[in-house]
C-alpha atoms as a PDB file:
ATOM      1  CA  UNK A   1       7.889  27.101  22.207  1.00  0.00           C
ATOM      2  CA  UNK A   2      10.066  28.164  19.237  1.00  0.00           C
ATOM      3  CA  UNK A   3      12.891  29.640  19.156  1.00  0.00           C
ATOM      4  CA  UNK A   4      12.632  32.754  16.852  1.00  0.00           C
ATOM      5  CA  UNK A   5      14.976  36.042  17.242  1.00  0.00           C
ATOM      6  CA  UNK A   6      13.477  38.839  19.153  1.00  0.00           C
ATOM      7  CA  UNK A   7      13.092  41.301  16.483  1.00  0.00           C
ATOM      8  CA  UNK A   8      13.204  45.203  17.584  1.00  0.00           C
ATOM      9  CA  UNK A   9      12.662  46.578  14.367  1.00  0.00           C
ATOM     10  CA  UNK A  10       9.200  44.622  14.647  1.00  0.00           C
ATOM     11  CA  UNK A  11       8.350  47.374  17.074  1.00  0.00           C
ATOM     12  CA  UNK A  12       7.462  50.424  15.154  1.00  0.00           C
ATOM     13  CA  UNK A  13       9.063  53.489  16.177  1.00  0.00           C
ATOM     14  CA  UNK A  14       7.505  56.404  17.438  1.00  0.00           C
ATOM     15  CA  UNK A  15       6.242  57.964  14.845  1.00  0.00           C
ATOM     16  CA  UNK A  16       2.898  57.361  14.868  1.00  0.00           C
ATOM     17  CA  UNK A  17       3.366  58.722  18.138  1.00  0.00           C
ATOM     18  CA  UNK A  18       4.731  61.836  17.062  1.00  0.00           C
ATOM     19  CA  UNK A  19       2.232  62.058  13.803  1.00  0.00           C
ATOM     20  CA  UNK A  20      -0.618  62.038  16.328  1.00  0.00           C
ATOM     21  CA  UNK A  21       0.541  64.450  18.523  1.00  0.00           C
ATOM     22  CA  UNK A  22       1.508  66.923  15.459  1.00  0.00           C
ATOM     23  CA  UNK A  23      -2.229  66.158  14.256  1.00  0.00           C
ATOM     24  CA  UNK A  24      -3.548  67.043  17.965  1.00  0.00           C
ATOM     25  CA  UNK A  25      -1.656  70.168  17.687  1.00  0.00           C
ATOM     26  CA  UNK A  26      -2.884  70.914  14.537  1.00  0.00           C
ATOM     27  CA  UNK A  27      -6.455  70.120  15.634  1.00  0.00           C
ATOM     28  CA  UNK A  28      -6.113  72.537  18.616  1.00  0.00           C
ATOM     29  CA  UNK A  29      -4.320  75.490  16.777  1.00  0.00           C
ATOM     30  CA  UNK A  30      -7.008  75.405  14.097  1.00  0.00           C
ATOM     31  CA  UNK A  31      -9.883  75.369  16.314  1.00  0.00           C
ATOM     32  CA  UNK A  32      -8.314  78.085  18.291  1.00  0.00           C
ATOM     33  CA  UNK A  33      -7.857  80.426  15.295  1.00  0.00           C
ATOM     34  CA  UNK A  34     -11.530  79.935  14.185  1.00  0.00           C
ATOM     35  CA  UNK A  35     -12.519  80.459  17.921  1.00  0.00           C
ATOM     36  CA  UNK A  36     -10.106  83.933  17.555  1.00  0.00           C
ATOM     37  CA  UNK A  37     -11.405  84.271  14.255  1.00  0.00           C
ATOM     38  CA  UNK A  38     -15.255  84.215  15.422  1.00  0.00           C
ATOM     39  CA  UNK A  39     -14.304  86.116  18.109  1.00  0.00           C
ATOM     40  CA  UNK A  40     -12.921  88.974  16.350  1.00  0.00           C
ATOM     41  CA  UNK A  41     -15.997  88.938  13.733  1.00  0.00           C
ATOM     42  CA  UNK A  42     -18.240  89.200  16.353  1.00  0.00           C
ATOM     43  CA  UNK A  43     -16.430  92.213  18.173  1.00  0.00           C
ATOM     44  CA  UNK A  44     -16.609  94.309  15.021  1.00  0.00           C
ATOM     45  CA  UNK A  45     -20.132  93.399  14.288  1.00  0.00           C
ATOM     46  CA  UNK A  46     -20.955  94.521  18.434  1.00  0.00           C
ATOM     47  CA  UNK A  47     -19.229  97.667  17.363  1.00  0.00           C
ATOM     48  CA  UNK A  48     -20.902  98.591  14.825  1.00  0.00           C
ATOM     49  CA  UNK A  49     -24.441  97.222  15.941  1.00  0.00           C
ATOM     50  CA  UNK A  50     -23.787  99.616  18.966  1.00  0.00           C
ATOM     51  CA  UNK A  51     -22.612 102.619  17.051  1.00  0.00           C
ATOM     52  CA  UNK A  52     -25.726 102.305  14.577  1.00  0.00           C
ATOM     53  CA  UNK A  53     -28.298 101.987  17.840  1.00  0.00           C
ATOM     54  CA  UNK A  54     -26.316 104.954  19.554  1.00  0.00           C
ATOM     55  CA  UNK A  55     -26.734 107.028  16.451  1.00  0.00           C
ATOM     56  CA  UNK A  56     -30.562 106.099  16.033  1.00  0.00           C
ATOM     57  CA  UNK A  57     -31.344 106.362  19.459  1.00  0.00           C
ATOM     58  CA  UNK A  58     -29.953 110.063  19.538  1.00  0.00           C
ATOM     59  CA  UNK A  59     -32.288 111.301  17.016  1.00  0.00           C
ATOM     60  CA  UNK A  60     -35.227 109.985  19.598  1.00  0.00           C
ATOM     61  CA  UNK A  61     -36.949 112.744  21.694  1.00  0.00           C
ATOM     62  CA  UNK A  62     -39.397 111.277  23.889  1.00  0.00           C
ATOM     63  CA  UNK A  63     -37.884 108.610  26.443  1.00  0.00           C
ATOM     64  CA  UNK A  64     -40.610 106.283  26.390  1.00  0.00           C
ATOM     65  CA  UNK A  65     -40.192 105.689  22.186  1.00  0.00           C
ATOM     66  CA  UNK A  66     -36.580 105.509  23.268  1.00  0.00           C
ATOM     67  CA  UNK A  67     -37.325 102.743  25.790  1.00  0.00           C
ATOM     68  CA  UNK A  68     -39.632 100.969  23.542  1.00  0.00           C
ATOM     69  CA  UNK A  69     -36.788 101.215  20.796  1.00  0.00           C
ATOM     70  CA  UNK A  70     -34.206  99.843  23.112  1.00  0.00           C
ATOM     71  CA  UNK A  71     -36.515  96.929  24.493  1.00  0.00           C
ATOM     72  CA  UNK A  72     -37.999  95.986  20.836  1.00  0.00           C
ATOM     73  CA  UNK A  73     -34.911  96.583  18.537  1.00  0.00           C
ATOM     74  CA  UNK A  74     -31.544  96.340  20.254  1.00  0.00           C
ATOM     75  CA  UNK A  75     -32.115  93.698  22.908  1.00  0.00           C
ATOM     76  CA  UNK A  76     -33.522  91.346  20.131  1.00  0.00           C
ATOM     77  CA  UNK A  77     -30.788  92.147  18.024  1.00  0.00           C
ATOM     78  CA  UNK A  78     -28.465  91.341  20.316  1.00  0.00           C
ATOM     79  CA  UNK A  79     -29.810  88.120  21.512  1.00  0.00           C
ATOM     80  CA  UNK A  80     -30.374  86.923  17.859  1.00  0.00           C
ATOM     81  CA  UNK A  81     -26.168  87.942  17.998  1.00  0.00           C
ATOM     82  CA  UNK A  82     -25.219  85.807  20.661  1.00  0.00           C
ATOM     83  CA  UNK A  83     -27.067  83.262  19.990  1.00  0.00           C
ATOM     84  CA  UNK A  84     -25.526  83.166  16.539  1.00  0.00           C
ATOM     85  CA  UNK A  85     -21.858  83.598  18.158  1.00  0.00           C
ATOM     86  CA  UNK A  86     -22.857  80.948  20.764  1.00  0.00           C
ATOM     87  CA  UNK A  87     -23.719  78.317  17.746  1.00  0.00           C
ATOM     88  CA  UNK A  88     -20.601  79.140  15.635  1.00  0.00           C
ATOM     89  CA  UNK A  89     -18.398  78.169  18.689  1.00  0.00           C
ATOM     90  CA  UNK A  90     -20.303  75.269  19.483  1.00  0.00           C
ATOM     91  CA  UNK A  91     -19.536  73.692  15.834  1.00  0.00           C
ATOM     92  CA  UNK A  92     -16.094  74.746  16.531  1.00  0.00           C
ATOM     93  CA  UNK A  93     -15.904  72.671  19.441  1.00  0.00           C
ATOM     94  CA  UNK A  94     -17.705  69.812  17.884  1.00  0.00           C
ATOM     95  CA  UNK A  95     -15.796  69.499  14.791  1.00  0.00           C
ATOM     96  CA  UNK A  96     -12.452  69.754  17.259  1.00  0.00           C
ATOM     97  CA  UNK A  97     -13.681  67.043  19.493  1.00  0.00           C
ATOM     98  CA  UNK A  98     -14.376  64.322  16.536  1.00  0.00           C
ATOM     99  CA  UNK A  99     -11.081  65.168  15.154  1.00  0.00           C
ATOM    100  CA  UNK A 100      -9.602  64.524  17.962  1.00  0.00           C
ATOM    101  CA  UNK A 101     -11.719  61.422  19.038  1.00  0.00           C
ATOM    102  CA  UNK A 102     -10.623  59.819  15.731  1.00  0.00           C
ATOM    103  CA  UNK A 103      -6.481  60.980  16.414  1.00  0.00           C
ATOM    104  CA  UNK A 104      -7.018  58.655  19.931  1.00  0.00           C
ATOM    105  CA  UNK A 105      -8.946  55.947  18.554  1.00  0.00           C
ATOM    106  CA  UNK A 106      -6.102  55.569  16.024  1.00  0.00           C
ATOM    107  CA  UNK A 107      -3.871  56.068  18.292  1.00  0.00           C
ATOM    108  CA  UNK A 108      -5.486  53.055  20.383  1.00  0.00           C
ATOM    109  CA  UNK A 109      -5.825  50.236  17.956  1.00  0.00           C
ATOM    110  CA  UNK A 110      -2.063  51.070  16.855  1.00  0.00           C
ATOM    111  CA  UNK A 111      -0.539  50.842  20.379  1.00  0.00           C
ATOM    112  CA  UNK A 112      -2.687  47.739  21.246  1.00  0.00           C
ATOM    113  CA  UNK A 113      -1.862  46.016  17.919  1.00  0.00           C
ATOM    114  CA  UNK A 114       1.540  46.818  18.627  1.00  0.00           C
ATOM    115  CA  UNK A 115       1.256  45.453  22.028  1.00  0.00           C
ATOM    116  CA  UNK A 116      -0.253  42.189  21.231  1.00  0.00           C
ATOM    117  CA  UNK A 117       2.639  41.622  18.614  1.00  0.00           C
ATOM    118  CA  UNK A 118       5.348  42.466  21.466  1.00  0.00           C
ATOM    119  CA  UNK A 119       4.135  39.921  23.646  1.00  0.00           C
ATOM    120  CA  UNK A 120       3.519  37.582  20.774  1.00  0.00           C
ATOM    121  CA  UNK A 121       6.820  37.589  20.438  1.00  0.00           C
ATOM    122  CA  UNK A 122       8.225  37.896  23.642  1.00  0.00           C
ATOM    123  CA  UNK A 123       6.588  34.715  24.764  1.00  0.00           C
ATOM    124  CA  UNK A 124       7.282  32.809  21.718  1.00  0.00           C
ATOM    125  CA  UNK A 125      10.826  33.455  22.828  1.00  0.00           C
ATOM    126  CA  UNK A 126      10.610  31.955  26.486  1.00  0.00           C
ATOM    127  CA  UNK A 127      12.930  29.411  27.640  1.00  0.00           C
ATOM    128  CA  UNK A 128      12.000  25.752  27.439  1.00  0.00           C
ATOM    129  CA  UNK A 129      10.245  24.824  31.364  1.00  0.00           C
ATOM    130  CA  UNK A 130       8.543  28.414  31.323  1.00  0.00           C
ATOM    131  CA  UNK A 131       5.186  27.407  29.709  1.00  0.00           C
ATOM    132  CA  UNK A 132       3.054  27.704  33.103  1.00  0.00           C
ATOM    133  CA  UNK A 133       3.973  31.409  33.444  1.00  0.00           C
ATOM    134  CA  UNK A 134       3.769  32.409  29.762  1.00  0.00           C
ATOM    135  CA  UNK A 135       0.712  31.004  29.985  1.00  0.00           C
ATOM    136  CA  UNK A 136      -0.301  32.937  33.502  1.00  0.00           C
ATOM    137  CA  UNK A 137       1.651  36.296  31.876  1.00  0.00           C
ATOM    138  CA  UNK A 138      -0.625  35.892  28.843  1.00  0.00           C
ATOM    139  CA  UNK A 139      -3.819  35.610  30.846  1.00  0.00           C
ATOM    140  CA  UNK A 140      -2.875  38.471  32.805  1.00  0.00           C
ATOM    141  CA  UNK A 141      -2.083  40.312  29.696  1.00  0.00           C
ATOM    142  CA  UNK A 142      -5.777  39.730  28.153  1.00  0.00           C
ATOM    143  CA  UNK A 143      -7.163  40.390  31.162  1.00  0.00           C
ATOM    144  CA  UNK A 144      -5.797  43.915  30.985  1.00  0.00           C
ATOM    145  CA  UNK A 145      -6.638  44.408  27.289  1.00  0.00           C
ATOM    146  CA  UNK A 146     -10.479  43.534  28.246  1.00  0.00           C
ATOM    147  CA  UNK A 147     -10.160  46.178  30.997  1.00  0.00           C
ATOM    148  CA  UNK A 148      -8.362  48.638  28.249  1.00  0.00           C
ATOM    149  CA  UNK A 149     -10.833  48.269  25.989  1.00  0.00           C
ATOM    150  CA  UNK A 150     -13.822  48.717  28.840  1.00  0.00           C
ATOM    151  CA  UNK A 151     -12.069  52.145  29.437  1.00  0.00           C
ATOM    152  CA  UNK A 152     -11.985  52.997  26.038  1.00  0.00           C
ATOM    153  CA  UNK A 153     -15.763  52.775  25.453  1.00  0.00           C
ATOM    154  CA  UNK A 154     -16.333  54.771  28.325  1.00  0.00           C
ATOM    155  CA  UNK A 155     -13.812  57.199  27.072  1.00  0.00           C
ATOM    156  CA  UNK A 156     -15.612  57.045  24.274  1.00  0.00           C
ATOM    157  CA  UNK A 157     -19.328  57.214  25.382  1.00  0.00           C
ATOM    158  CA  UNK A 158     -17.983  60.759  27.750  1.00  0.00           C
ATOM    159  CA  UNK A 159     -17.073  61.830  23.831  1.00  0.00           C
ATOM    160  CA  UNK A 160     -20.521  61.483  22.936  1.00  0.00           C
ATOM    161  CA  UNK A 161     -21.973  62.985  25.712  1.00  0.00           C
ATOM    162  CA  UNK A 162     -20.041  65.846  25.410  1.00  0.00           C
ATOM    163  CA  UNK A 163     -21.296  65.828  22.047  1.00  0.00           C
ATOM    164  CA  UNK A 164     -24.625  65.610  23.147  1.00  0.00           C
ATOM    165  CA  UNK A 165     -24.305  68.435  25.816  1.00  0.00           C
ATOM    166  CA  UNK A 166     -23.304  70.600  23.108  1.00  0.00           C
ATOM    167  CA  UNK A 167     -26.301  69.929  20.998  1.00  0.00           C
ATOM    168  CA  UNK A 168     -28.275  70.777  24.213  1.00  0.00           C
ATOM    169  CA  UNK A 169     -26.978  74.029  24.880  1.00  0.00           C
ATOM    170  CA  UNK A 170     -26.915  74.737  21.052  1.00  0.00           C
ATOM    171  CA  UNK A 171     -31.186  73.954  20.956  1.00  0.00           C
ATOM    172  CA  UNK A 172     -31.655  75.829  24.716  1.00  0.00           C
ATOM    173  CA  UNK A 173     -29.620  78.771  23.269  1.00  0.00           C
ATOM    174  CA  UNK A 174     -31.695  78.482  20.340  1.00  0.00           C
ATOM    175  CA  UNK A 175     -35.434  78.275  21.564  1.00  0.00           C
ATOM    176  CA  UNK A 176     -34.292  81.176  24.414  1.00  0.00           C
ATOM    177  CA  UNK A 177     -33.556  83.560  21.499  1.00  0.00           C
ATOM    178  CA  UNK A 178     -37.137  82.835  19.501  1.00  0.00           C
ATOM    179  CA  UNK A 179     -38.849  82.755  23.071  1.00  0.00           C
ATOM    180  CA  UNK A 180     -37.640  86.683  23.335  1.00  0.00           C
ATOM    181  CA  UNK A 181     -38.388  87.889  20.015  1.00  0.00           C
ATOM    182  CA  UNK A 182     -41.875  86.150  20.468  1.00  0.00           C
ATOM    183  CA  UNK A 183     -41.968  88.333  23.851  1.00  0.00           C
END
């Protein structure tokens, strides 16, 4: 085994740690003000949906035209507006969720690079005699990685289903609202 100092400033500091979290923040505040943002939109548009269908539905006399007119026009109209609202959140979410599926990933290969060079060094500078347990303590240590790395492509298959669950309800939302205007 050599004998090489144990250099700290080989480990880097925390900053990628901090950048990622700053960029998870930012992910998460932007996705929340174009959540707000769609929200808001979509309030005003309600409003003034409803105050144009109040206003035409006034002018109706006979009830069953006024039925018809509620059943034909506004119910149509407002499943064509949630279903609208429903898709712009769900790209919302989506975009979010790769964002932040690529902040981890980084965030993975950094730490585990940084790992592997820690121990690296660490066991390059055990003590003369010690070879049998660097040798079990790096075994050990791969061992865990393999298990890391079977956790991270299951963390990152649940990523794609959520993706996929998205699409789902996105394409269900979707056929419901041409199923009722073909009803």
């Amino acid at each position: 085994m050599s004998k090489k100092p144990f250099d700290m400033k080989a480990m880097p500091g925390q900053q990628s740690a901090v950048d990622a979290t700053r960029a998870a923040g930012r992910v998460a505040m932007e996705s929340a003000q174009a959540i707000a943002q769609i929200n808001q939109q979509a309030t005003q548009e309600l409003a003034e949906m409803i105050q144009k269908r109040v206003s035409e539905l006034m002018k109706t006399q006979d009830p069953r035209s006024a039925f018809e007119f509620v059943h034909a026009e506004v119910l149509q109209d407002a499943a064509k507006e949630i279903t609208q609202y429903h898709n712009q959140l769900l790209q919302v979410l989506k975009s979010g969720n790769q964002e932040l599926t690529d902040i981890a990933e980084t965030m993975i290969q950094e730490s585990k690079a940084d790992l592997i060079h820690f121990v690296n060094e660490a066991t390059d500078n055990a003590p003369v005699g010690s070879e049998a347990y660097v040798s079990v303590f790096k075994t050990s240590f791969n061992n865990a990685l393999q298990n890391f790395e079977l956790i991270r492509a299951a963390m990152a298959d649940s990523f794609t289903n959520f993706e996929k669950s998205v699409e789902n309800v996105s394409n269900l939302s979707g056929q419901k609202g041409s199923s009722i205007k073909k009803g």
